[in-house]
Protein backbone atom coordinates (compact mmCIF):
# COMPACT_ATOMS: atom_id res chain seq x y z
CA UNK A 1 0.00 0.00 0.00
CA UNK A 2 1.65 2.90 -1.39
CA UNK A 3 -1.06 5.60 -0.72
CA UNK A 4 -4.06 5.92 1.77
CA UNK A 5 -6.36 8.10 1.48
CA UNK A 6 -9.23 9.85 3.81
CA UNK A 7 -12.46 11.41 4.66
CA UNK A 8 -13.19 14.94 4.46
CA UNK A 9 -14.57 14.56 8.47
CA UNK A 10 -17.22 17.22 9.00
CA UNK A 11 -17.20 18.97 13.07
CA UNK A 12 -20.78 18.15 13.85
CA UNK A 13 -20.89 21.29 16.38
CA UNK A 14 -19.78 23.91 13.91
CA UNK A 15 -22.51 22.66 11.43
CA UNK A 16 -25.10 23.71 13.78
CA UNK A 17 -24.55 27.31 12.96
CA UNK A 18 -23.67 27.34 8.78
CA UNK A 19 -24.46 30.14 7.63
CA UNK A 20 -26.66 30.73 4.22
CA UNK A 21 -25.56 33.53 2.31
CA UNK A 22 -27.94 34.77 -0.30
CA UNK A 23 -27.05 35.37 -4.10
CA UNK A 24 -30.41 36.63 -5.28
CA UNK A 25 -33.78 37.25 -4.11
CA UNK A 26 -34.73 34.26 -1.94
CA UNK A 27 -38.00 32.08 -2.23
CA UNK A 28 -38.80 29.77 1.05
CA UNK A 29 -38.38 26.80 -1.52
CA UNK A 30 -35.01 27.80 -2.61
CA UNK A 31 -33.86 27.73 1.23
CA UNK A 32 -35.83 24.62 2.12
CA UNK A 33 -33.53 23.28 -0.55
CA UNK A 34 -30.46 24.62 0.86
CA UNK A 35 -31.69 22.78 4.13
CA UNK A 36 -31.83 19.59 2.70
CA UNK A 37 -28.51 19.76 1.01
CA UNK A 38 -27.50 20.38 4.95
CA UNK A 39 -29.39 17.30 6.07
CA UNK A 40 -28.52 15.41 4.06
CA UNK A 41 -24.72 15.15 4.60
CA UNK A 42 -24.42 16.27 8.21
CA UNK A 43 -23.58 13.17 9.56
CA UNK A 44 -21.37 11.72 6.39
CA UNK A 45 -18.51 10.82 8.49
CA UNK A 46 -16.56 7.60 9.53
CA UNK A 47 -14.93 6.24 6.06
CA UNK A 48 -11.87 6.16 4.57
CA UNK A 49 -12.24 7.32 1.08
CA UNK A 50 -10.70 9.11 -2.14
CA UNK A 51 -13.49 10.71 -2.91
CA UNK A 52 -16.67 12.70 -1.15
CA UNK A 53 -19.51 12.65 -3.35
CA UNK A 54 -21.99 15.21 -3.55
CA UNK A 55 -25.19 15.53 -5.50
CA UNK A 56 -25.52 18.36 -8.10
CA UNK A 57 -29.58 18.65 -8.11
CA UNK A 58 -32.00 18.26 -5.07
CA UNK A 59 -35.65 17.96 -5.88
CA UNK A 60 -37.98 20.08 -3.18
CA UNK A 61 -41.93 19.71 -3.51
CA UNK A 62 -41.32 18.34 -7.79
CA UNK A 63 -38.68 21.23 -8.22
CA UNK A 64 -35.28 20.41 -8.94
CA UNK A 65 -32.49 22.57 -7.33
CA UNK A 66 -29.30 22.32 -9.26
CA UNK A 67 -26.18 22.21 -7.01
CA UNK A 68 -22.48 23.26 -7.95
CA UNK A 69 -19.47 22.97 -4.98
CA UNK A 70 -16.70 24.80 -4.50
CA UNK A 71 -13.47 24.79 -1.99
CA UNK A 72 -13.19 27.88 -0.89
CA UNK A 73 -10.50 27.71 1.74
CA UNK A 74 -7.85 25.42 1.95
CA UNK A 75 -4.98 25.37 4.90
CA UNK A 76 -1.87 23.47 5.43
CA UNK A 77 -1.78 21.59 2.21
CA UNK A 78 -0.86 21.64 -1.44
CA UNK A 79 -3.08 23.94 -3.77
CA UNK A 80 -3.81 20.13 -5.41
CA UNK A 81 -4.95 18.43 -2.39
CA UNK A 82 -8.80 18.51 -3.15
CA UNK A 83 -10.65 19.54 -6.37
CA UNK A 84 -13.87 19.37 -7.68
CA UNK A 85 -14.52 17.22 -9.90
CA UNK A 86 -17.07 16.44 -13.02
CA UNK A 87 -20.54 15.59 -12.38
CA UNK A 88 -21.79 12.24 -13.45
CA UNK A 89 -24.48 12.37 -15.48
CA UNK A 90 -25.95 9.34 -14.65
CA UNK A 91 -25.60 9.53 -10.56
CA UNK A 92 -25.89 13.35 -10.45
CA UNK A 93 -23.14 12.74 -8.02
CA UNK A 94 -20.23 15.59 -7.67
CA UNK A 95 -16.87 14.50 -6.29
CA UNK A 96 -14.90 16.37 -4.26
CA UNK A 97 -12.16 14.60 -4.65
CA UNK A 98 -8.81 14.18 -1.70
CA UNK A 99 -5.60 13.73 -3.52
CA UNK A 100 -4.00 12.19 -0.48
CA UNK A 101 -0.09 11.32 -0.72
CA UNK A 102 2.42 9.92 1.57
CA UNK A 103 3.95 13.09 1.88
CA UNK A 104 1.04 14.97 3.55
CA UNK A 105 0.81 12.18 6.58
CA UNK A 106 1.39 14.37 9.38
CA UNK A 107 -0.29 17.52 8.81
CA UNK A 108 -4.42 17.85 9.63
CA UNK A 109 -5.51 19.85 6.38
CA UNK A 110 -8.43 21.88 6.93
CA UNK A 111 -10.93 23.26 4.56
CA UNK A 112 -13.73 24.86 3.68
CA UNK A 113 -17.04 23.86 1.20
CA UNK A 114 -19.68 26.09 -0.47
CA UNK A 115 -22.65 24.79 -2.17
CA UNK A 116 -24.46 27.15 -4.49
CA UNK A 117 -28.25 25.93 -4.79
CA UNK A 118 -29.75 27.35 -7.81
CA UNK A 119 -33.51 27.59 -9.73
CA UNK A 120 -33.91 29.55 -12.47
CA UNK A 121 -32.20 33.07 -11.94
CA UNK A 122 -32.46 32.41 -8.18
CA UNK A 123 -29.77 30.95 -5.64
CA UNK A 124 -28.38 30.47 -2.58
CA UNK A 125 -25.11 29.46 -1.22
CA UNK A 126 -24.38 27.10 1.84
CA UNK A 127 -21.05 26.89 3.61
CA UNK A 128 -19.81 23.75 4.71
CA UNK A 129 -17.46 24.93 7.56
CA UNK A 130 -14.40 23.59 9.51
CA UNK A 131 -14.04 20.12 7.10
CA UNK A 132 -10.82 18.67 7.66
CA UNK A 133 -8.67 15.90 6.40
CA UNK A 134 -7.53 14.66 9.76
CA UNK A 135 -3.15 13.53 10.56
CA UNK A 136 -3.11 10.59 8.62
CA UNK A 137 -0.29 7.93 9.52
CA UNK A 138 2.66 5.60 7.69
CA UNK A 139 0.36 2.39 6.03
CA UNK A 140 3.24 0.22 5.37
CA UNK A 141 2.91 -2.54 7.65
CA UNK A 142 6.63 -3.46 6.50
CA UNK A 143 7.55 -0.06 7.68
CA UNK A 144 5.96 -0.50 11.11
CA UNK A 145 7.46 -3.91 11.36
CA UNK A 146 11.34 -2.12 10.23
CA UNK A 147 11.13 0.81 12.68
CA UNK A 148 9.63 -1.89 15.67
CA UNK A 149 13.10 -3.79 14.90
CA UNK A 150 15.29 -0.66 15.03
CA UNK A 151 13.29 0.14 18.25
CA UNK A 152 15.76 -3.24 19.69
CA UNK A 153 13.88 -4.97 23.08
CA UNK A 154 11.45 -3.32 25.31
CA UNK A 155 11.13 -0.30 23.72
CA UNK A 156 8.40 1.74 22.14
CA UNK A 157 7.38 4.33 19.69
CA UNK A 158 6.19 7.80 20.51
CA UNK A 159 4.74 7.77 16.38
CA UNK A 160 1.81 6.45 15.83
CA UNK A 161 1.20 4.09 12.33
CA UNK A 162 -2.35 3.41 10.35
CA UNK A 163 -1.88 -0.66 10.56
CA UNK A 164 -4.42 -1.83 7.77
CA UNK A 165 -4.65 -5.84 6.94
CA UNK A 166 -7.26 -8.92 6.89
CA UNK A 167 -6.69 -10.65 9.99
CA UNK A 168 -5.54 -14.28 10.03
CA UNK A 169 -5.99 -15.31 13.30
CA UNK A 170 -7.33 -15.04 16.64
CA UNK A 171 -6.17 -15.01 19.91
CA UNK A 172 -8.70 -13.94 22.70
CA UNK A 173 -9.28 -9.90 22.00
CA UNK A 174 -5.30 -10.19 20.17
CA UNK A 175 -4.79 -10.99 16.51
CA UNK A 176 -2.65 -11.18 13.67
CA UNK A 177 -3.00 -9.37 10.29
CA UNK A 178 -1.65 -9.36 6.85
CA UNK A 179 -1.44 -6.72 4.43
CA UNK A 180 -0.96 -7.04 0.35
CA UNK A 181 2.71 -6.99 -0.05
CA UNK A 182 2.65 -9.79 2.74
CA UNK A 183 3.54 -8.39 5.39
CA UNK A 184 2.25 -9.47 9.21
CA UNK A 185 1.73 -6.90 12.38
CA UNK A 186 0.46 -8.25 15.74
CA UNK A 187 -2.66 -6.42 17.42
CA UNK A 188 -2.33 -6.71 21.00
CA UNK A 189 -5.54 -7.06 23.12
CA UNK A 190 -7.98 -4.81 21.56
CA UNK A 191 -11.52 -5.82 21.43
CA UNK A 192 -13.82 -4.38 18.82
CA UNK A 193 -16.84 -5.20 16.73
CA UNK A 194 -17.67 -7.93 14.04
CA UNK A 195 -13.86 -9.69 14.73
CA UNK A 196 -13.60 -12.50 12.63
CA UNK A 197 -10.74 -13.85 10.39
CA UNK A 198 -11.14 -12.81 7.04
CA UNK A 199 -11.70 -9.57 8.10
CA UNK A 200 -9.99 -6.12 7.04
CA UNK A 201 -9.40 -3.76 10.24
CA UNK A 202 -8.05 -0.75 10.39
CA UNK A 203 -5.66 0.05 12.98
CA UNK A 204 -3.71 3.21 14.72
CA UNK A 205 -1.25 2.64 17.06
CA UNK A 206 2.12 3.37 18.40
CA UNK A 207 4.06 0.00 18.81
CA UNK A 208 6.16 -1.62 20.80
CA UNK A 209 9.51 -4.20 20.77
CA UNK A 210 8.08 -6.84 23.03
CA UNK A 211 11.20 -9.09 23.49
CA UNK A 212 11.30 -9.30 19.33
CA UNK A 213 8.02 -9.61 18.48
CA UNK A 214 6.95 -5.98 17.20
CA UNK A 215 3.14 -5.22 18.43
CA UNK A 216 0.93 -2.47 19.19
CA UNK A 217 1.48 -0.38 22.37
CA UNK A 218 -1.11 2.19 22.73
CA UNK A 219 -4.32 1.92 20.29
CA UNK A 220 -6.19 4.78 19.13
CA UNK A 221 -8.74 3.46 17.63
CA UNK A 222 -9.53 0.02 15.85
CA UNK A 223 -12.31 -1.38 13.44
CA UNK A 224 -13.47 -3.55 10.87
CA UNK A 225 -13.74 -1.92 7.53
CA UNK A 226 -15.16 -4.93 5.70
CA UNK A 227 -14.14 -7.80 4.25
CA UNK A 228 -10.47 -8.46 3.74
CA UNK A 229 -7.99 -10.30 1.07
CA UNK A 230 -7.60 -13.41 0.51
CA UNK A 231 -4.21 -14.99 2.31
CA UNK A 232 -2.08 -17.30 0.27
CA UNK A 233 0.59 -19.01 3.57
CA UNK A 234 4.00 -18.09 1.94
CA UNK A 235 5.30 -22.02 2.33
CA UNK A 236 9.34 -21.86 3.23
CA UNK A 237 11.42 -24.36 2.81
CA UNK A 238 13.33 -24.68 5.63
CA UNK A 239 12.87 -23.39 9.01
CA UNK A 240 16.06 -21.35 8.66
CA UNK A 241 14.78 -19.33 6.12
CA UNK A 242 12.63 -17.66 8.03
CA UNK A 243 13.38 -13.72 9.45
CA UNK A 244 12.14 -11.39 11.32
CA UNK A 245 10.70 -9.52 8.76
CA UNK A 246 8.31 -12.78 8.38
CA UNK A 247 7.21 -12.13 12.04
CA UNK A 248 3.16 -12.34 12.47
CA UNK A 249 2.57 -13.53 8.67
CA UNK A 250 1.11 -16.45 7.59
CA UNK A 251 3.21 -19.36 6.14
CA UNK A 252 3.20 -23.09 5.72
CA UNK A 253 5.78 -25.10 7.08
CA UNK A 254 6.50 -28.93 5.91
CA UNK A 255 8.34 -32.09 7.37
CA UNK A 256 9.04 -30.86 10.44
CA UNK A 257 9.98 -33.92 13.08
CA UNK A 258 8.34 -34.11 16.31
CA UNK A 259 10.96 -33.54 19.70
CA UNK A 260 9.06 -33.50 22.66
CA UNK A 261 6.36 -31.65 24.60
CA UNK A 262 5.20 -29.48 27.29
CA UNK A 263 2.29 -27.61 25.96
CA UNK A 264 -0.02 -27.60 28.92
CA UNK A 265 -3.85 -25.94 28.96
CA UNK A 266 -4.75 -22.49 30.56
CA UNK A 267 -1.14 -21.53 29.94
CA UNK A 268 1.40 -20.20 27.29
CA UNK A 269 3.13 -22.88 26.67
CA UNK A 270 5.55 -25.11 23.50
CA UNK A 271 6.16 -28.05 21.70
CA UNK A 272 9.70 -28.72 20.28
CA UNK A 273 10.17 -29.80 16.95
CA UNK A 274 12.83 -30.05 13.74
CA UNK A 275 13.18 -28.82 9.96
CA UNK A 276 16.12 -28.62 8.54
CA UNK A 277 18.46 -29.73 11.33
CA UNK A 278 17.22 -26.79 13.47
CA UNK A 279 14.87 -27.42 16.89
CA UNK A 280 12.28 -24.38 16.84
CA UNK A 281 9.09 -24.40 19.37
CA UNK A 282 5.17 -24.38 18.43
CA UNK A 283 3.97 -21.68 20.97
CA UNK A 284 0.04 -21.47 22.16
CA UNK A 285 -0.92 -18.50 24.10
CA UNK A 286 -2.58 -18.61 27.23
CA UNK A 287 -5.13 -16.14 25.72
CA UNK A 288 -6.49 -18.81 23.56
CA UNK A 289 -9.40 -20.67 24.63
CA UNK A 290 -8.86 -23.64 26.80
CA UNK A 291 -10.76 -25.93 24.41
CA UNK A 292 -8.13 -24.86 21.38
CA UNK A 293 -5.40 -25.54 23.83
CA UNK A 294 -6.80 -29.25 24.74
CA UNK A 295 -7.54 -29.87 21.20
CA UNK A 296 -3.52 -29.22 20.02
CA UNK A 297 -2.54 -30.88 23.26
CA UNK A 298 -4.33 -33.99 22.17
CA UNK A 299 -2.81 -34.25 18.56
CA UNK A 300 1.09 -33.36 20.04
CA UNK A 301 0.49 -36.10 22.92
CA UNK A 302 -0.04 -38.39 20.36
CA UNK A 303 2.50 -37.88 18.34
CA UNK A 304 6.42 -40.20 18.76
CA UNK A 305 9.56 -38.50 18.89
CA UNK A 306 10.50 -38.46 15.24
CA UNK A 307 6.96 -37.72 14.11
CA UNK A 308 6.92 -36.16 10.32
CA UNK A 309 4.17 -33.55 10.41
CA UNK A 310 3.69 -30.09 8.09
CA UNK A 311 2.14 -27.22 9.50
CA UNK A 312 0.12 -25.09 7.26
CA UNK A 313 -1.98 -21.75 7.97
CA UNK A 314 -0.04 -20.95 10.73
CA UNK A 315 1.49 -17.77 12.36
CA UNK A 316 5.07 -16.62 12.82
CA UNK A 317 6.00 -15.23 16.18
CA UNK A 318 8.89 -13.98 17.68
CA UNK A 319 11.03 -14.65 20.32
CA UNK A 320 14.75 -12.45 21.19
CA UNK A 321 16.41 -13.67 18.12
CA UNK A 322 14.61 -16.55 17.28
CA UNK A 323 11.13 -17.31 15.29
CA UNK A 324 8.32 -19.48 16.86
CA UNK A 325 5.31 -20.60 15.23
CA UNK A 326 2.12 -19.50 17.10
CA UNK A 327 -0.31 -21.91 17.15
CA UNK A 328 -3.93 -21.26 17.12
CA UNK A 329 -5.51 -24.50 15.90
CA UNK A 330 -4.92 -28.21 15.86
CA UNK A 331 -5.82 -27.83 12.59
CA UNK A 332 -2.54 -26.06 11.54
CA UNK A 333 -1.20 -29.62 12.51
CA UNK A 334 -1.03 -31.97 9.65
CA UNK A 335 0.34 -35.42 10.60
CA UNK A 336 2.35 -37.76 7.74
């Protein structure tokens, strides 16, 4: 994700008191109109979009009131930053449209709207006050991962970054998610709404070093946006081959051999197994529930040392200098 872009946000309490300038001789209809223009996109906020569409015509009573925008004031960014663009002819939609770019990610750029509400040689103008395009943030989840790895053990950011991905797994109010050049961030312990893998969430957050695995530290805000992408496991070869960089993604694994045990329920806890000549641990977290825990118990117990088994939709984590796989389904175990 290269660019991100965002809503014009509208301040609800300085709507209350737009003013309505008049261009001609007003008729009640000709305001009523203006007042429905005003109704109707109050409340427009919450979405993160290139575009803020705005109809050209309003129909009062069987009249039609044509509509044409303008930005009128524009602080803090580039003369470029919004423009108005053609109507459609078919929606009778105008966009006003936010040329957002990496470059303008810290600065809140604030503007101002004016709708001109016409009929016949009569109109009225409405000003859409104190719009804004609020501090956006870095969306590179591989950029978030590089600075958490610069940040070395235990400490944290002061910056906060937009993390944006489908998530890939669960664990209690934590999960993982993945972004479209592949890249994995962790989102520690923060509940929200329709959370469900599969899902794309939006995310800011400063982050944190947490004994190599880079997470979130303090959350802003969090959601689910919609649906997400669909996540192809990057498969690796060899155990070895996997970095820190591949921290939190999702990979697949094969003909690993089975070492031993102590994966207990209620607890974070491993299993020890080969690839390649190396021993690396399966790790479940103690924030999974207890009846995922017994169920990957059951399949390790049964396994004997030497054991050939892949494992496939399943989560890097991160350890000081080492990578673990985090576990979050006996499923992710598949047995020779």
């Amino acid at each position: 994700m290269k660019l991100r872009y965002k809503l014009l946000a509208v301040s609800a309490a300085a709507l209350m008191t737009l003013p309505i300038v008049a261009c001609d001789s007003v008729n009640p209809n000709l305001e009523n109109a203006a007042n429905y223009l005003y109704n109707m996109y109050k409340n427009n906020t919450g979405a993160y979009i290139k575009t803020f569409d705005r109809v050209s015509a309003v129909t009062i009573d069987a009249d039609t009131f044509n509509v044409d925008w303008e930005v009128t004031v524009l602080n803090n960014g580039p003369t470029n930053v919004i423009s108005v663009g053609e109507t459609n002819a078919t929606t009778k939609m105008t966009p006003i449209i936010i040329n957002w770019t990496e470059e303008l990610v810290t600065q809140k750029i604030d503007f101002e709207l004016k709708a001109k509400v016409s009929y016949g040689s009569h109109s009225i103008e409405k000003v859409f006050k104190d719009m804004y395009v609020p501090v956006w943030y870095d969306t590179s989840l591989k950029k978030a991962l590089t600075d958490g790895i610069a940040l070395g053990e235990g400490k944290s950011s002061t910056e906060k970054y937009f993390l944006n991905g489908t998530i890939t797994a669960l664990v209690g109010s934590s999960y993982y998610i993945q972004d479209e050049e592949g890249y994995g961030f962790y989102v520690y312990n923060k509940a929200i709404d329709w959370l469900a893998i599969g899902k794309r969430v939006e995310v800011v957050s400063t982050i944190q070093n947490y004994s190599g695995l880079i997470e979130t530290k303090t959350i802003d805000s969090a959601k689910v946006v919609g649906d997400g992408d669909t996540i192809v496991p990057k498969e690796f070869a060899t155990f070895s081959e996997i970095t820190q960089m591949d921290q939190s993604k999702k990979i697949t694994l094969k003909n690993a051999q089975f070492v031993k045990s102590s994966l207990a329920v209620g607890s974070s806890s491993s299993a020890y197994f080969k690839n390649g000549g190396v021993e690396f641990q399966i790790r479940t977290d103690k924030y999974l529930d207890d009846e995922v825990e017994r169920a990957i118990k059951t399949k390790v117990d049964a396994l004997v040392a030497g054991a050939t088994v892949d494992f496939v939709n399943i989560n890097v984590g991160w350890y000081k200098t080492s990578a673990q796989l985090a576990i979050t389904s006996a499923d992710q175990i598949v047995v020779h």
